[in-house]
N, C-alpha and C. Protein backbone atom coordinates (compact mmCIF):
# COMPACT_ATOMS: atom_id res chain seq x y z
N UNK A 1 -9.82 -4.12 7.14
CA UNK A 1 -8.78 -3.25 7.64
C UNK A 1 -7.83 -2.82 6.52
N UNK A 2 -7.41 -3.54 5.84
CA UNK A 2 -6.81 -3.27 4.73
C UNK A 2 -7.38 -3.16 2.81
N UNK A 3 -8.56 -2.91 3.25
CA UNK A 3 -9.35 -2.68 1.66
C UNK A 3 -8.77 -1.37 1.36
N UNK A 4 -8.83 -1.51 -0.20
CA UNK A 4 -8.06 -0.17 -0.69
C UNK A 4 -7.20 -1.30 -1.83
N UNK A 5 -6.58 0.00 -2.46
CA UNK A 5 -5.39 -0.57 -3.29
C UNK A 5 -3.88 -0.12 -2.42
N UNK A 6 -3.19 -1.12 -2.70
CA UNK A 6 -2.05 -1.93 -1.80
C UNK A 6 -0.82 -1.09 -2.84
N UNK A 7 0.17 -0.27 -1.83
CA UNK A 7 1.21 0.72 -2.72
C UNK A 7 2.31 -0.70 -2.21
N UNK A 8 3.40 0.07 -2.79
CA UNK A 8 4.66 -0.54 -2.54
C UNK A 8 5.25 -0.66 -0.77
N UNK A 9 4.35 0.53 -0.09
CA UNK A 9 4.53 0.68 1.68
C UNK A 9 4.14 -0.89 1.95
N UNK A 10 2.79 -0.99 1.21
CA UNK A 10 1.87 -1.47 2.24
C UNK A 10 2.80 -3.31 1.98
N UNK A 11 3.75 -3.42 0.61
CA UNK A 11 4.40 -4.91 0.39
C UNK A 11 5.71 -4.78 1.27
N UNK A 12 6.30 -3.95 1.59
CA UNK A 12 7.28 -3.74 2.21
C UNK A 12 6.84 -4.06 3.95
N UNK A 13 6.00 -3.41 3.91
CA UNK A 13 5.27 -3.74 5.28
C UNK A 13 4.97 -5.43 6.02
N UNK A 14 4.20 -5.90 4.63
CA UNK A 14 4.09 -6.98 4.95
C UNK A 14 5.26 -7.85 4.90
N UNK A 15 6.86 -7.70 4.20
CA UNK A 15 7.61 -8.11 4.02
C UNK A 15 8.14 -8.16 5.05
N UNK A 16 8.48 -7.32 5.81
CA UNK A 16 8.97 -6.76 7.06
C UNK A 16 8.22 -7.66 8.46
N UNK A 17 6.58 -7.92 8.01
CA UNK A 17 6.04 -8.28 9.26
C UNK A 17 6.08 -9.81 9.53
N UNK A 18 6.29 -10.30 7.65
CA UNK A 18 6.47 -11.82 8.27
C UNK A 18 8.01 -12.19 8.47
N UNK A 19 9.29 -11.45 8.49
CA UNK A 19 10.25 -11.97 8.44
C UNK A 19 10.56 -11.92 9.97
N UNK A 20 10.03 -10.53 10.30
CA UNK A 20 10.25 -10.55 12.06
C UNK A 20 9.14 -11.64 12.90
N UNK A 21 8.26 -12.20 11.92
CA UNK A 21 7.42 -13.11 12.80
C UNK A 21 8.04 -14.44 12.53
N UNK A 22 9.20 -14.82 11.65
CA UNK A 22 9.25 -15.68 11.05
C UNK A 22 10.67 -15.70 12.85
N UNK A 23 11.27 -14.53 12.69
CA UNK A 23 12.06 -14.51 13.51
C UNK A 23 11.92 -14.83 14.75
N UNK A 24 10.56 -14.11 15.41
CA UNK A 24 10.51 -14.34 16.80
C UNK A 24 10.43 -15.90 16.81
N UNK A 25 9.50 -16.56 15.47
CA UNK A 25 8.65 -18.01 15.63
C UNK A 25 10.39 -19.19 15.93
N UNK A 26 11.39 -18.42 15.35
CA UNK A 26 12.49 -19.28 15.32
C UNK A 26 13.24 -19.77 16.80
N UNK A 27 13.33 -18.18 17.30
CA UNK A 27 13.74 -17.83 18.81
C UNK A 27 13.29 -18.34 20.07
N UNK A 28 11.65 -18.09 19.93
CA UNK A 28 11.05 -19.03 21.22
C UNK A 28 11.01 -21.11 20.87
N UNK A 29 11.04 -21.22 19.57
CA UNK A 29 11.04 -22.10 19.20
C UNK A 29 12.25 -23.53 19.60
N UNK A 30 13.46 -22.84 19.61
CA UNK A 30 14.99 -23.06 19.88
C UNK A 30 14.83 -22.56 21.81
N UNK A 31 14.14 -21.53 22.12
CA UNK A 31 14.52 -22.00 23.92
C UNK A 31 13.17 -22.48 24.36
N UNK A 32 12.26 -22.92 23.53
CA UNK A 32 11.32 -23.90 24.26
C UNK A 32 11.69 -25.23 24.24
N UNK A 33 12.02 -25.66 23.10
CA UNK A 33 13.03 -27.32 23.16
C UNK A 33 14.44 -26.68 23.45
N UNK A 34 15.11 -26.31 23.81
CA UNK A 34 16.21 -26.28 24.10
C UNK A 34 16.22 -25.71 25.83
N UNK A 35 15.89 -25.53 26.82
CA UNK A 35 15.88 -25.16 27.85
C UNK A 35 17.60 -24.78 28.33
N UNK A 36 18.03 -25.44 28.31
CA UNK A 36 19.29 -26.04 28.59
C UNK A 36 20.49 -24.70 28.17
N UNK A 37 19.88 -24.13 27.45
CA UNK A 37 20.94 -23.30 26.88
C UNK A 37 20.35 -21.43 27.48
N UNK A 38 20.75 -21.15 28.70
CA UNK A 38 20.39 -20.44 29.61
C UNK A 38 20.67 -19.66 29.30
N UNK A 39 22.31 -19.42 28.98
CA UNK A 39 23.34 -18.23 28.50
C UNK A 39 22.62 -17.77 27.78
N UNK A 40 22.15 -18.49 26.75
CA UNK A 40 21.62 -17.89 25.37
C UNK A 40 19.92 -17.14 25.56
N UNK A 41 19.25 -17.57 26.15
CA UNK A 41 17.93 -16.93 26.72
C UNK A 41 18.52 -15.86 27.09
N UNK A 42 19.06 -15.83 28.07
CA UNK A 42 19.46 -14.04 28.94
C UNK A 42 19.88 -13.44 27.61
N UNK A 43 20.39 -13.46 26.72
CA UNK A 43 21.06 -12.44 25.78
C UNK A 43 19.86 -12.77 24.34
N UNK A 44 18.29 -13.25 24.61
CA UNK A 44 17.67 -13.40 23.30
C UNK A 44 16.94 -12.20 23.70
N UNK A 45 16.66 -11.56 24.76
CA UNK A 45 16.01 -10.82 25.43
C UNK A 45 15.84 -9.59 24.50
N UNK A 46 17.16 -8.58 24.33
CA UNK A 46 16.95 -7.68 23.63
C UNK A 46 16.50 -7.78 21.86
N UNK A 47 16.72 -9.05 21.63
CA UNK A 47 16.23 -9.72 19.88
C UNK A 47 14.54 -9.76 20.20
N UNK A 48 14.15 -10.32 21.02
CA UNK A 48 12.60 -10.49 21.32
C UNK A 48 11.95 -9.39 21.05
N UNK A 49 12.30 -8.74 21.90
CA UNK A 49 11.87 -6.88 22.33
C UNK A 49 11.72 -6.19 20.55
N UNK A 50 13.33 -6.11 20.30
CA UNK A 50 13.34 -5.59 18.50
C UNK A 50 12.42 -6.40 17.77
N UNK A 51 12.06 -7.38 18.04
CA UNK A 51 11.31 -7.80 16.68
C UNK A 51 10.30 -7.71 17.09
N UNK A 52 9.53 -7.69 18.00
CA UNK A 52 7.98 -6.90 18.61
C UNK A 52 8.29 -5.59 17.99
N UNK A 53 9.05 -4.66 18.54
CA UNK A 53 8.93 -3.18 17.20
C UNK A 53 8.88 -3.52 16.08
N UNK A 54 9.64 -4.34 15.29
CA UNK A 54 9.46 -4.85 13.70
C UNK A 54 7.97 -5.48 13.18
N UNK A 55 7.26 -6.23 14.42
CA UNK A 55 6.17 -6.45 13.91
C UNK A 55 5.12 -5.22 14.31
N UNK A 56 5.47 -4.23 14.58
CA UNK A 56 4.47 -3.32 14.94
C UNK A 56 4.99 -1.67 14.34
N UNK A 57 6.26 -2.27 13.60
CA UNK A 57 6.77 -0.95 12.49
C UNK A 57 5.91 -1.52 11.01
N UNK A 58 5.90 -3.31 10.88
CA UNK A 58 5.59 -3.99 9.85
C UNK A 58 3.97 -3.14 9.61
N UNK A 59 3.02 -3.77 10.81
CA UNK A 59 1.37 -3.41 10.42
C UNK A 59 1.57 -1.68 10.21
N UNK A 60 1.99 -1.07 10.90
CA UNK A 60 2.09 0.25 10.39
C UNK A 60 2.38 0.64 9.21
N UNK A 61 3.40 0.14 8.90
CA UNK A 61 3.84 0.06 7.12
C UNK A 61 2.35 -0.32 6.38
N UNK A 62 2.01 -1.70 6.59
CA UNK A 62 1.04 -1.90 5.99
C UNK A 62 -0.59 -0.59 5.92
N UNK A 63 -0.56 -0.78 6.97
CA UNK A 63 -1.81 0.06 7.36
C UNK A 63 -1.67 1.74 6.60
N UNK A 64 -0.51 1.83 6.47
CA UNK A 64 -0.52 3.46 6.23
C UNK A 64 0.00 3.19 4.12
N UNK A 65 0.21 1.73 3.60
CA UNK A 65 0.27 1.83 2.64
C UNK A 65 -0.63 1.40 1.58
N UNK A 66 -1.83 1.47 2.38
CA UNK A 66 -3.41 1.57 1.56
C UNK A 66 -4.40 2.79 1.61
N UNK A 67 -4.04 2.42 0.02
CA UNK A 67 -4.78 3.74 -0.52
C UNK A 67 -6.63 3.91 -0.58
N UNK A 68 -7.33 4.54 0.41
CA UNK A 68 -8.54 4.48 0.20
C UNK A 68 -9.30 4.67 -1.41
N UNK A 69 -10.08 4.27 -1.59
CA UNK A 69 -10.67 4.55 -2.93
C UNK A 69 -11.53 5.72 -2.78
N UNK A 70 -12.02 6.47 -3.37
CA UNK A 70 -12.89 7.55 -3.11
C UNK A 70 -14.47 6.31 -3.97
N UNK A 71 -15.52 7.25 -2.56
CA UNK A 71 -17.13 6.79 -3.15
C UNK A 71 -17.15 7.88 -4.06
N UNK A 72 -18.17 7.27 -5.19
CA UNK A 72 -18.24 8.41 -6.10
C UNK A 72 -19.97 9.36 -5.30
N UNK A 73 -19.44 9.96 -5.41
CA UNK A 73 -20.53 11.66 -4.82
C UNK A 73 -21.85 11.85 -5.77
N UNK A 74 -23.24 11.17 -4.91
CA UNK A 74 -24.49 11.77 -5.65
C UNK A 74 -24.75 12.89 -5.43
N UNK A 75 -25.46 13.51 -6.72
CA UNK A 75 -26.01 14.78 -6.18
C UNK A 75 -27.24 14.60 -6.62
């Protein structure tokens, strides 16, 4: 999926995709042992949501910042 040579999109991309995964991994992490803290679930809601777009602005970044190689053309 990603063969090619890798621009500056495609590091930014990936920069982007593990910090929002690093994010969500923190969030469910804190209200799966933490149950208890209810208030705080109802208001993680709209953070969840944004960082699902961040990981799906991230692969886009990536995906659109590889450069195909050209086959060289027999004749």
């Amino acid at each position: 999926m990603f063969e090619g040579k890798k621009t500056i999109v495609f590091w930014i991309g990936l920069l982007v995709l593990c910090s929002a995964s690093l994010f969500l991994y923190s969030i469910f992490w804190t209200l799966f042992f933490y149950p208890s803290l209810y208030s705080m679930s109802m208001s993680a809601a709209p953070v969840v949501v944004g960082g699902f777009f961040l990981i799906l602005t991230g692969l886009i970044l990536m995906k659109s910042g590889v450069k195909k190689q050209k086959s060289p053309t027999v004749f």
